[in-house]
Protein backbone atom coordinates (compact mmCIF):
# COMPACT_ATOMS: atom_id res chain seq x y z
CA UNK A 1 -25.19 -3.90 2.99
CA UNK A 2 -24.25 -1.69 0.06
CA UNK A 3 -28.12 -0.84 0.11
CA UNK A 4 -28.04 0.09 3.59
CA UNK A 5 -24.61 2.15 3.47
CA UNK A 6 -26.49 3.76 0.38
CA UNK A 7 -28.83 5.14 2.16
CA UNK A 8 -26.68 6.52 5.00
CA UNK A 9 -23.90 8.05 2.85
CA UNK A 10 -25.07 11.91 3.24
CA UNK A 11 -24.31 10.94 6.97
CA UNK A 12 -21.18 9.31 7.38
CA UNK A 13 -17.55 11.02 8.64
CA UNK A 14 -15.08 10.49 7.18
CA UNK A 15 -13.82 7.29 9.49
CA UNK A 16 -16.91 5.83 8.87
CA UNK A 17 -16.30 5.99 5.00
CA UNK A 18 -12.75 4.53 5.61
CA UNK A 19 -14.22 1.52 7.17
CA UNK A 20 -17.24 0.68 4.72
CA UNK A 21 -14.22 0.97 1.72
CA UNK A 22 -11.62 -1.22 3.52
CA UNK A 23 -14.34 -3.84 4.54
CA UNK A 24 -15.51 -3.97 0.39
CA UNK A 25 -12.09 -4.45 -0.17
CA UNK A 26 -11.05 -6.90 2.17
CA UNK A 27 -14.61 -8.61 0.72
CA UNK A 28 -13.48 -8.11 -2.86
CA UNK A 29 -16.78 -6.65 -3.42
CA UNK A 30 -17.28 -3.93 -5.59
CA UNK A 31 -20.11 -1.39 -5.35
CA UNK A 32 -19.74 1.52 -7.87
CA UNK A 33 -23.01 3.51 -7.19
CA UNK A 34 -21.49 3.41 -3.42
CA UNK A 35 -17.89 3.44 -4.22
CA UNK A 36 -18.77 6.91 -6.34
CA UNK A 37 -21.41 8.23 -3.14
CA UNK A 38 -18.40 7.55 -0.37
CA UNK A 39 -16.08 9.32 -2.41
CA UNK A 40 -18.06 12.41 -2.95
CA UNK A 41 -18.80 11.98 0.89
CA UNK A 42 -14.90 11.90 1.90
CA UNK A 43 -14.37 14.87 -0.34
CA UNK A 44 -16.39 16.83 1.19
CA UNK A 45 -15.05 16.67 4.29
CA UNK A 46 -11.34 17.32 4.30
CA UNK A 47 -11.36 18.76 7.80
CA UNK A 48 -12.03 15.26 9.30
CA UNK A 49 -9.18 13.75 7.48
CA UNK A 50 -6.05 11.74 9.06
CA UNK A 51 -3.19 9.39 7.68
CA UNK A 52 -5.19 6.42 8.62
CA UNK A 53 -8.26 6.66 6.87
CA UNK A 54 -6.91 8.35 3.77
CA UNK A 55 -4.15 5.32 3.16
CA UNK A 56 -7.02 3.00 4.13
CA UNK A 57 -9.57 4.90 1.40
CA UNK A 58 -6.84 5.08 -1.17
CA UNK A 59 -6.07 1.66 -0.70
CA UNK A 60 -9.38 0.07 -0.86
CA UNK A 61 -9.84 1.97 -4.38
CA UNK A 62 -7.71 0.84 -6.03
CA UNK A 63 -7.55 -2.55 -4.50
CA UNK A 64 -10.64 -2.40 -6.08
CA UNK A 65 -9.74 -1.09 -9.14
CA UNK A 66 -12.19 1.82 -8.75
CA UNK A 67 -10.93 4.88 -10.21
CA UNK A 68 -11.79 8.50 -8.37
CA UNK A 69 -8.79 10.88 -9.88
CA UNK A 70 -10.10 13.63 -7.90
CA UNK A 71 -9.93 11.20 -4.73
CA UNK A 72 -6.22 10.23 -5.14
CA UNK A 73 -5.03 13.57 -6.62
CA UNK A 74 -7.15 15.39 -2.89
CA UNK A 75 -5.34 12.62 -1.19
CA UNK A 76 -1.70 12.80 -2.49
CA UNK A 77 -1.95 16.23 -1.73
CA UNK A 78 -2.67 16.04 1.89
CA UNK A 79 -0.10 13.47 2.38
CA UNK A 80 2.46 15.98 0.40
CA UNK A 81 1.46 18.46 3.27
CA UNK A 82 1.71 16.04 6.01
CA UNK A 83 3.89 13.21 5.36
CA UNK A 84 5.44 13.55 8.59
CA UNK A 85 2.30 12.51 10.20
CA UNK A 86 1.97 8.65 8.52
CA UNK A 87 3.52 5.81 9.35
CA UNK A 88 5.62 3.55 7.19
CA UNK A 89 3.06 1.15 7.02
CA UNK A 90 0.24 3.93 6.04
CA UNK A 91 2.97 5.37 3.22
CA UNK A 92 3.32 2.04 2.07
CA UNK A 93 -0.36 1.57 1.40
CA UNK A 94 -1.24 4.99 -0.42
CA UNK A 95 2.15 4.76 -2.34
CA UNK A 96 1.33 1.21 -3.17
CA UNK A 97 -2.44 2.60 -4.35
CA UNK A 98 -1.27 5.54 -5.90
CA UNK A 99 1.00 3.13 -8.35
CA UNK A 100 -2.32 1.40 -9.08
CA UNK A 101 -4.46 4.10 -10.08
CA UNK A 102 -1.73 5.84 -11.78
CA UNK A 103 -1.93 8.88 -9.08
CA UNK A 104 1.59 10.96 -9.99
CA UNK A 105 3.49 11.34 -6.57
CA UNK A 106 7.08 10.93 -6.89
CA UNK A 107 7.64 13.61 -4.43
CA UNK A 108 6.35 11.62 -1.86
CA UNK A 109 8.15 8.20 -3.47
CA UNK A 110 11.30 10.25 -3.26
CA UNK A 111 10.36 11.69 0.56
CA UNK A 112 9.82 8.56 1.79
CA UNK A 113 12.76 6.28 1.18
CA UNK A 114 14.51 6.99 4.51
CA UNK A 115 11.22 6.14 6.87
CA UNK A 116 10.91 2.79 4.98
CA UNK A 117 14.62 2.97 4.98
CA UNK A 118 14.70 3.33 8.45
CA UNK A 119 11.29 0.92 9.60
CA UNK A 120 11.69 -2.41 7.60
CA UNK A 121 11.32 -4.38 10.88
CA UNK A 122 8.00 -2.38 11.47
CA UNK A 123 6.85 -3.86 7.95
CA UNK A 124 4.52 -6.83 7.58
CA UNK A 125 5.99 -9.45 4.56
CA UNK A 126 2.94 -7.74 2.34
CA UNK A 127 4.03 -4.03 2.89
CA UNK A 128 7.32 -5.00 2.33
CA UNK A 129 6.36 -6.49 -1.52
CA UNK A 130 3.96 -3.28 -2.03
CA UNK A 131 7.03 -0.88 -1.46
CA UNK A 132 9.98 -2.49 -3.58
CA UNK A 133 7.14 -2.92 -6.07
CA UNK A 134 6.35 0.96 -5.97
CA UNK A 135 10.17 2.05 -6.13
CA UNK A 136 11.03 -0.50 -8.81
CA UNK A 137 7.73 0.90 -10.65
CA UNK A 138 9.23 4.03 -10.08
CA UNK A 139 12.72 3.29 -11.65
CA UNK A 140 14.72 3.88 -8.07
CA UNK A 141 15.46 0.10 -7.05
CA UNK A 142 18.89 0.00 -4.99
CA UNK A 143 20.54 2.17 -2.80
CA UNK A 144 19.83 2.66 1.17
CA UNK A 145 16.50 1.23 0.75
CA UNK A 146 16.82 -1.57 -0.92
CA UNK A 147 19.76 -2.81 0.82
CA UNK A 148 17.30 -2.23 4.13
CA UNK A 149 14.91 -4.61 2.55
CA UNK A 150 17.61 -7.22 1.40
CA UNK A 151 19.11 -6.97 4.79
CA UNK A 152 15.87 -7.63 6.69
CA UNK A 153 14.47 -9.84 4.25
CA UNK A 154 17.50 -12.29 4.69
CA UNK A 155 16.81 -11.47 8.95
CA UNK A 156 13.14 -13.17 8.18
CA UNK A 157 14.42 -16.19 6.31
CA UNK A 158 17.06 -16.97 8.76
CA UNK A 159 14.70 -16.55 11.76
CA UNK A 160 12.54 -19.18 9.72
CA UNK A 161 14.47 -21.30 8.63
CA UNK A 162 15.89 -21.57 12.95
CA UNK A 163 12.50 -22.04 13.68
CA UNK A 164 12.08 -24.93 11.34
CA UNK A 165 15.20 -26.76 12.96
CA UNK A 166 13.37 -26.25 16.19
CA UNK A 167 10.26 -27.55 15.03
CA UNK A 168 7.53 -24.50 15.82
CA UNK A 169 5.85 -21.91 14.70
CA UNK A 170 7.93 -19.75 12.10
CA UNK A 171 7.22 -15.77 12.47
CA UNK A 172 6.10 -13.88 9.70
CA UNK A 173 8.82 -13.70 6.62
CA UNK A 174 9.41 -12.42 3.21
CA UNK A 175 12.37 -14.13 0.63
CA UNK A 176 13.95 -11.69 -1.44
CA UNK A 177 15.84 -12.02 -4.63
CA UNK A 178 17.06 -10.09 -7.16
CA UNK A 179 16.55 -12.60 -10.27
CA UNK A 180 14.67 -10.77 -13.03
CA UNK A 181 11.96 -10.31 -14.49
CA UNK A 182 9.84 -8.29 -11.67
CA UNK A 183 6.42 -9.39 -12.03
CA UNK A 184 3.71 -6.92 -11.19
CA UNK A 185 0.59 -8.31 -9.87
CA UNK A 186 1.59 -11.95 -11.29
CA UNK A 187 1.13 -10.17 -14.79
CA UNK A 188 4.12 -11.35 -16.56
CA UNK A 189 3.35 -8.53 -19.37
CA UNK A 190 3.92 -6.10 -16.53
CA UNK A 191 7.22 -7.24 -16.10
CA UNK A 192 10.13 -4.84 -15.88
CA UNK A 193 13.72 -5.47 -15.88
CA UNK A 194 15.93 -8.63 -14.87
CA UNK A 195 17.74 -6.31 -12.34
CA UNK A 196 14.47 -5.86 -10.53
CA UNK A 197 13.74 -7.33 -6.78
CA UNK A 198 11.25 -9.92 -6.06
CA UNK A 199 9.78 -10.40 -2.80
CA UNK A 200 7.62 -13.52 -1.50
CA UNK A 201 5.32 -13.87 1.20
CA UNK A 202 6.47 -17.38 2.93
C-alpha cells in the first residue's frame, strides 16, 4: 500500500493525502519515505486546504510521531487565519498534535477555550482527555473550561452509572478527577503537577 500510494503521490489533492495519513495512523504504521512525499504534496497545495483534512494531517503526524516542522508551523498558521471555520472536535485534534510535535500555538490554545468551553457535550470521552491534556500542558488548567469539563464529565458518569442500575448499554463516558500527578501519554516522567486533571475513558 505504501508502495502503491508512493507512486501516486505527485497526484493526490489534498483530501486524498488526509485520508492515506489518518488510515497509517489509525494502522499504527509508519512510512517515512511516504510520510515525507505526502507532506511535500499537502504543501504544495494550500489552496485545496480545509479544517478537516488539516486537523486530520496534523493529527496523523504526530500520532505517528513523524516530525514535518514546516507542516505544523503551514498548518497552525491557517488555523490562526481561520479558526472560526473548525469545529471543537477538529481544534481538539490539531491542538492535541501541535502539543506533540512541539508546534508553538498558544494563540490558538488561548482562542479556543470558549468553543470547547461552550461544546463539551459535542466531545467524544477521547477529545475530551486530548484537550485538558493540551491546556494543562499549556499551564491554563481551571477556569470556564475546566469547570465545563468537570461539569460534563460528572453528566457522563451519572448517565452511566443510571444505566448500570437499569441493566443496558451505558453511553459513551469520561471520569474526571483532579488527584495529581497528570500523566502524559502514561509516561509518569511526563508528569506535571498534583493540581492537574485526569480524565479516563470508561
Amino acid at each position: 500500500v505504501a508502495a502503491e500510494a508512493m507512486q501516486k503521490a505527485g497526484r493526490l489533492k489534498s483530501f486524498d493525502v488526509a485520508q492515506i495519513v489518518w488510515a497509517f495512523a489509525k494502522a499504527r504504521r509508519s512510512a517515512p519515505a511516504l510520510l515525507d512525499a505526502l507532506a511535500g504534496r499537502f504543501l504544495s497545495h494550500k489552496k485545496q486546504w480545509t479544517p478537516n483534512v488539516c486537523s486530520a494531517v496534523a493529527w496523523g503526524y504526530a500520532y505517528l510521531g513523524h516530525a514535518v516542522p514546516e507542516l505544523h508551523a503551514a498548518i497552525a498558521e491557517f488555523a490562526a487565519m481561520h479558526t472560526g471555520r473548525f469545529s471543537a472536535p477538529e481544534l481538539a485534534a490539531l491542538l492535541w498534535a501541535f502539543g506533540k510535535v512541539g508546534q508553538e500555538a498558544a494563540h490558538l490554545v488561548d482562542g479556543a477555550a470558549p468553543l470547547f468551553a461552550a461544546s463539551v457535550r459535542t466531545l467524544a470521552s477521547e477529545q475530551l482527555q486530548q484537550v485538558a491534556e493540551v491546556y494543562v500542558m499549556a499551564g491554563r488548567e481551571g477556569g470556564e473550561l475546566f469547570a465545563a469539563i468537570t461539569a460534563e464529565a460528572e453528566r457522563r458518569q451519572a448517565a452511566l452509572e443510571r444505566s448500570s442500575q437499569r441493566d443496558v448499554a451505558p453511553p459513551p463516558c469520561c471520569v474526571l478527577r483532579k488527584s495529581g500527578p497528570f500523566v502524559v501519554d502514561g509516561d509518569p516522567e511526563r508528569a506535571v503537577g498534583v493540581s492537574a486533571w485526569d480524565i479516563f475513558a470508561c
